[in-house]
Protein backbone atom coordinates (compact mmCIF):
# COMPACT_ATOMS: atom_id res chain seq x y z
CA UNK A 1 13.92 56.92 159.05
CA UNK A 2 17.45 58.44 157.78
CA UNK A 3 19.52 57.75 155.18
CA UNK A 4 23.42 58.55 155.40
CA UNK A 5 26.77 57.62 153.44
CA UNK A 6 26.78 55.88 150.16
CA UNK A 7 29.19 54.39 147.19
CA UNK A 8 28.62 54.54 143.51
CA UNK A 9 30.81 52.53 141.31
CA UNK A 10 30.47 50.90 137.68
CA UNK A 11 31.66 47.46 137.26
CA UNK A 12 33.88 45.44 134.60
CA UNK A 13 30.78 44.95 132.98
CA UNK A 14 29.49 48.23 132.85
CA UNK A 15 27.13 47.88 135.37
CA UNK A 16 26.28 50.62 138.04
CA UNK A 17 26.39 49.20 142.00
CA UNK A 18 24.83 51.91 144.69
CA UNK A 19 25.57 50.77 148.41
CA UNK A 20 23.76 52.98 151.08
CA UNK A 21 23.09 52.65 154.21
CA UNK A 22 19.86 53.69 156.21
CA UNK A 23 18.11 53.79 159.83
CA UNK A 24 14.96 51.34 159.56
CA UNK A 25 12.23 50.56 161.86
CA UNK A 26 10.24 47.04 161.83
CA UNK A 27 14.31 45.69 163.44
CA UNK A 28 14.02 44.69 166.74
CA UNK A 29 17.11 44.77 169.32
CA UNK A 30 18.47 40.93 170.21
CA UNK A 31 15.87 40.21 173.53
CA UNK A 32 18.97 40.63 175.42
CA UNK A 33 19.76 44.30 174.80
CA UNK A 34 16.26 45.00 173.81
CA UNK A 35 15.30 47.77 176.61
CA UNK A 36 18.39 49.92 175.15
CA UNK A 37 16.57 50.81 171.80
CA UNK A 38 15.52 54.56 172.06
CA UNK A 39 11.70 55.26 170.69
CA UNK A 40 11.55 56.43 168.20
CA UNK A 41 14.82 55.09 166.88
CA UNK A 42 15.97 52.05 164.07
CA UNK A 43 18.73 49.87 163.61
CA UNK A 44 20.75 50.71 160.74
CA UNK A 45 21.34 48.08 157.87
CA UNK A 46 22.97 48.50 154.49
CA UNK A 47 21.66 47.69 151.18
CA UNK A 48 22.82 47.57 147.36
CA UNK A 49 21.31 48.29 144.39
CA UNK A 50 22.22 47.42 140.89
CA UNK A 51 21.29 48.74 137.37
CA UNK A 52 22.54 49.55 133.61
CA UNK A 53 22.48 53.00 134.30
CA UNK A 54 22.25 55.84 136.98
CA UNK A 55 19.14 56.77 136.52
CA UNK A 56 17.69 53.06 136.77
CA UNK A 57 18.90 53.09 139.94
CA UNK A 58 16.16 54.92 140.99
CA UNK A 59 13.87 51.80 140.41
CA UNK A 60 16.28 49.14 141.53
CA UNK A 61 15.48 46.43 143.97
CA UNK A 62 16.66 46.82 147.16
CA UNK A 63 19.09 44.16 148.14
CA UNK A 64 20.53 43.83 152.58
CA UNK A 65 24.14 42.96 151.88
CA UNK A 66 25.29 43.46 155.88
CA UNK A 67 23.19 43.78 158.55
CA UNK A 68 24.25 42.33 162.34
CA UNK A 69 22.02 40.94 165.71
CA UNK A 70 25.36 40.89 167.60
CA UNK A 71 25.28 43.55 169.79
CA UNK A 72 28.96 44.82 169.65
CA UNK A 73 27.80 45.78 166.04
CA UNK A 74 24.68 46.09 165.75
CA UNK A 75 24.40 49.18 163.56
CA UNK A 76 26.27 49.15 160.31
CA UNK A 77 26.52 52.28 158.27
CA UNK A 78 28.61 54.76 156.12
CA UNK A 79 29.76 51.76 153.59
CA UNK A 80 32.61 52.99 150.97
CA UNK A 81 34.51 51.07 148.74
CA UNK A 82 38.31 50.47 147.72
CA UNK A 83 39.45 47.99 145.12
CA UNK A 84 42.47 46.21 145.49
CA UNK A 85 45.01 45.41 142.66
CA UNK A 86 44.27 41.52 142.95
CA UNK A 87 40.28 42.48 141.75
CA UNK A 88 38.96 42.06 145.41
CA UNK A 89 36.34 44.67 146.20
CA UNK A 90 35.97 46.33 149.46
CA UNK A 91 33.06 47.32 151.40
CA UNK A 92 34.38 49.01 154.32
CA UNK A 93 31.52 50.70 157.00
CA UNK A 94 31.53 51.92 160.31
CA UNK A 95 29.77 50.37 163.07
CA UNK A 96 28.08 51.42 166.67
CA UNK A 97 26.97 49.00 169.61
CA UNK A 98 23.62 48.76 171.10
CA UNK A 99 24.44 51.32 173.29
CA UNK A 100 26.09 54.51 171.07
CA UNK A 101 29.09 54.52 172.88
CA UNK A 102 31.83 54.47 169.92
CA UNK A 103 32.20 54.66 166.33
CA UNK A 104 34.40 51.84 165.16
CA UNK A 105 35.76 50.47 161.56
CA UNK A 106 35.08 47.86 159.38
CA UNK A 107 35.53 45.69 156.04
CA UNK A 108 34.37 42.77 154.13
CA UNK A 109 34.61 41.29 150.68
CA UNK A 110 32.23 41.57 147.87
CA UNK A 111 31.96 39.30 144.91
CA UNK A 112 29.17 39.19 142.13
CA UNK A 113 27.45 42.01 144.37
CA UNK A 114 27.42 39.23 147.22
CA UNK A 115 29.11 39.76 150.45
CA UNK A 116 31.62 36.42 151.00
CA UNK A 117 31.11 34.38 153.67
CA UNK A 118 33.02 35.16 156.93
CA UNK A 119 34.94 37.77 155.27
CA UNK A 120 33.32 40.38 157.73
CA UNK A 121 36.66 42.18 160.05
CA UNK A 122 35.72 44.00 162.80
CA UNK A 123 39.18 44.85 164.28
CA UNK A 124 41.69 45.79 161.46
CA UNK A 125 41.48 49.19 162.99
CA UNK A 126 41.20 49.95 166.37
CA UNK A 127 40.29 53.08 168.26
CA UNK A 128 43.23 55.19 169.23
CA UNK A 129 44.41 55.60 172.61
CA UNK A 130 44.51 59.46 172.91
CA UNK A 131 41.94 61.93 170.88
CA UNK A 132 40.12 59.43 169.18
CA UNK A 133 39.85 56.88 171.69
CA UNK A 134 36.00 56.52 171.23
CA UNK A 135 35.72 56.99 167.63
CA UNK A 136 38.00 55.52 164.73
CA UNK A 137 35.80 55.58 161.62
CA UNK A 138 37.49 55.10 158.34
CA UNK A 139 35.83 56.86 155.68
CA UNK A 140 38.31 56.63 152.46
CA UNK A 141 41.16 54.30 151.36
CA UNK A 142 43.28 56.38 149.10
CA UNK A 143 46.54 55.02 147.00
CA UNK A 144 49.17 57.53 146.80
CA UNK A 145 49.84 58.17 143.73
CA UNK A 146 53.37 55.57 142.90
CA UNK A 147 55.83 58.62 141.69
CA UNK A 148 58.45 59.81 142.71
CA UNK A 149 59.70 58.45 146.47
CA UNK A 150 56.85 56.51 146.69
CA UNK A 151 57.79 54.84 142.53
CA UNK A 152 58.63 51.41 144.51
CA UNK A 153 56.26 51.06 146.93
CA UNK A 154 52.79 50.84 147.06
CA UNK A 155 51.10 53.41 149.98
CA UNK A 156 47.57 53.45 150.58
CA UNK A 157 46.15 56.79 153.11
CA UNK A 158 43.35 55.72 155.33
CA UNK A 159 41.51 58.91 156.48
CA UNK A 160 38.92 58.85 159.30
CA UNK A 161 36.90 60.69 161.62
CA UNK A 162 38.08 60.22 165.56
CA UNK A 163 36.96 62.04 169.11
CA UNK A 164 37.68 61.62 172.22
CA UNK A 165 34.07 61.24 173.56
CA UNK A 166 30.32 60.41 171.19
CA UNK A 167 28.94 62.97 174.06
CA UNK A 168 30.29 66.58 174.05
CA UNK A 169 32.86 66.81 177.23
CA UNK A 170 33.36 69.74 179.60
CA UNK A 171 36.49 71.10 180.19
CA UNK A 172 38.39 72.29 183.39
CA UNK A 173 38.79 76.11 183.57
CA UNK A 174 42.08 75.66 183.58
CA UNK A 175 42.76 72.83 181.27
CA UNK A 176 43.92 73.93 177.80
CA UNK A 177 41.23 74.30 175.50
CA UNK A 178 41.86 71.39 172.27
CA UNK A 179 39.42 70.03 169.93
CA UNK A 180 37.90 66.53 171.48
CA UNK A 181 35.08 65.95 168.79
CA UNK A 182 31.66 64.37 169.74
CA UNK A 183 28.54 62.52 168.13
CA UNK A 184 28.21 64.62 165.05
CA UNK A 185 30.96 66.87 165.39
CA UNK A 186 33.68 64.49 164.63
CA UNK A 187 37.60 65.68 163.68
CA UNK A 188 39.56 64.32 161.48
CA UNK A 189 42.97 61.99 160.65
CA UNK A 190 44.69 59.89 158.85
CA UNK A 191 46.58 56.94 159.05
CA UNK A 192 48.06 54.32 156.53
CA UNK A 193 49.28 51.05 155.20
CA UNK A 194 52.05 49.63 152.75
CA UNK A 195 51.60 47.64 149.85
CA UNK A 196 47.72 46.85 151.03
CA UNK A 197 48.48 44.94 154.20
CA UNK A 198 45.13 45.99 156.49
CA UNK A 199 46.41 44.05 159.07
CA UNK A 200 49.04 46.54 160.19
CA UNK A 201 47.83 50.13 159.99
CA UNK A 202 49.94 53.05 161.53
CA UNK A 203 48.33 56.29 162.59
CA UNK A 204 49.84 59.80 161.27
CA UNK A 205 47.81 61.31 163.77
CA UNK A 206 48.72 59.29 166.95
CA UNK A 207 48.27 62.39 169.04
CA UNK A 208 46.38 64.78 167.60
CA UNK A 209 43.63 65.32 164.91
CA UNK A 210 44.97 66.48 161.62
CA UNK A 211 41.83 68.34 160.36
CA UNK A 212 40.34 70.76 162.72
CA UNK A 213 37.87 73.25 161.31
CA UNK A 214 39.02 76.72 161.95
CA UNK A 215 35.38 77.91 162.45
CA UNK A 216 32.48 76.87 164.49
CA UNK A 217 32.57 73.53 166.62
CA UNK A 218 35.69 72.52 164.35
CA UNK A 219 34.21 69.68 163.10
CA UNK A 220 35.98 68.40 159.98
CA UNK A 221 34.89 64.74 158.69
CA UNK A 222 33.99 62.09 155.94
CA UNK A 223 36.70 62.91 153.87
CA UNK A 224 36.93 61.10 150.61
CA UNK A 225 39.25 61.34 147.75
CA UNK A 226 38.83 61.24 143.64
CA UNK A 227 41.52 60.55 141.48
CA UNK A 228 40.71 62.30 137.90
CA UNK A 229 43.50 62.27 135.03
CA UNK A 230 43.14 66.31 135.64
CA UNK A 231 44.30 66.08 139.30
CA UNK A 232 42.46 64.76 142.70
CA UNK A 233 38.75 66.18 143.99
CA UNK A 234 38.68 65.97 147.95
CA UNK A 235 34.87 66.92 149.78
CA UNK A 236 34.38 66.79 153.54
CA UNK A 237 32.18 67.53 155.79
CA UNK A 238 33.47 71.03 157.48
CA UNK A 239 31.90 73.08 160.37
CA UNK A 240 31.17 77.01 159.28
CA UNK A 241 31.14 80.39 161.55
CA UNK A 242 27.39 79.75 162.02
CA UNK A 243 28.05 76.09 162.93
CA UNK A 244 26.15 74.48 159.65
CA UNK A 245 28.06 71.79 158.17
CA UNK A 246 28.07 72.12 154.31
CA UNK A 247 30.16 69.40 152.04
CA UNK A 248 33.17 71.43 150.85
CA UNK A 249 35.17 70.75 148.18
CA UNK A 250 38.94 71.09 146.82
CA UNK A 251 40.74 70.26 143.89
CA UNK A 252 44.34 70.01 143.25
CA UNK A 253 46.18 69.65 139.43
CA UNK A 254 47.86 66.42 138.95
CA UNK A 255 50.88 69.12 137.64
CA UNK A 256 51.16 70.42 141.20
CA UNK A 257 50.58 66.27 143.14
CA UNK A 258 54.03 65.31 141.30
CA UNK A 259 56.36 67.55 142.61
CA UNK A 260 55.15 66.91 146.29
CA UNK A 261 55.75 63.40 145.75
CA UNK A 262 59.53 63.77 144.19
């Protein structure tokens, strides 16, 4: 029915791996929760495919590496990856419940393109307790580059998108007017780790969204980050005048990165 978010990456052995994740009918809700699936809706899963080259891909078997019947998680989506120094790869994702409510994060392990057994975490990351109390929804791991104050010690950026509701909320007429982000309209921050410890992650923006669109509904989203020898590509999602949401684009020269990091 849809397909959204997905990770490219070549392996050790040369290999290409695609993860995506799509919106499938034919998946039934757990009898319990069953009367909450919308018509005309699907339950998201995601998949991986794996080939010698790109354009093999295109004819690669499908394979469901994560897919959940419990219904605090029931859809799993928007999988990116993030290897760590020991060789452990990364599948993070972002899950919603049977009922749409939030936007949370998650992560498991992958080996040999197979997820490892109970290596699924659903809480490394919790929703915030101010503007994105219904959505926390990491969307890139990112290792600062280790140069200049951060030469002896290892610190990895965790961007996400956040809001304070999934439904667009009113305001009082004479409440200050702030960006709150909503089900497709999500803002944007950033939090982070040291020396790859996920199970303590602190929040940059604790009160606040650090990406706001200047135009439109402000929405400002899925950021992810590319580290080139040239310098570091960053696209996100970012809401226009008209309201469209194009994928935007900005690169900075690893000759300007260095002296910000002195």
């Amino acid at each position: 029915m849809s397909i959204e978010g997905a990770a490219l990456r070549q392996t050790a052995e040369g290999l290409f791996e695609l993860y995506i994740s799509s919106e499938k009918t034919g998946i039934d809700y757990p009898t319990s929760v069953k009367g909450f699936l919308k018509h005309g809706t699907g339950v998201w899963t995601i998949e991986r495919l794996e080939a010698k080259t790109i354009e093999e891909l295109a004819r690669a078997p499908l394979q469901t590496v994560l897919e959940s019947e419990d219904p605090q998680f029931l859809h799993v989506k928007d999988p990116f990856l993030y290897e760590r120094s020991s060789g452990d790869l990364m599948l993070f994702y972002c899950t919603h419940p049977f009922c749409w409510t939030s936007s949370n994060s998650a992560y498991a392990l992958m080996r040999d393109g197979e997820l490892v057994a109970d290596s699924q975490v659903f809480d490394f990351f919790r929703r915030g307790t101010t503007w994105d109390v219904a959505m926390t929804r990491a969307t890139c791991v990112f290792d600062v580059p280790q140069t200049g104050r951060f030469r002896n010690r290892k610190v990895s950026l965790i961007f996400y998108d956040g809001g304070e509701s999934i439904r667009e909320l009113g305001e009082h007429q004479t409440a200050i007017n702030r960006p709150r982000g909503y089900s497709c309209e999500e803002i944007g921050g950033v939090a982070y780790i040291v020396d790859g410890d996920f199970s303590r992650v602190h929040r940059l923006s604790k009160y606040q969204p650090l990406m706001v669109s200047p135009w439109g509904t402000g929405c400002s989203r899925y950021v992810d980050v590319l580290a080139t020898k040239d310098g570091m590509i960053t696209t996100w999602q970012q809401s226009q005048k008209d309201s469209s949401q194009p994928l935007v684009m900005n690169f900075v020269e690893s000759g300007r990165i260095r002296p910000l990091l002195a």
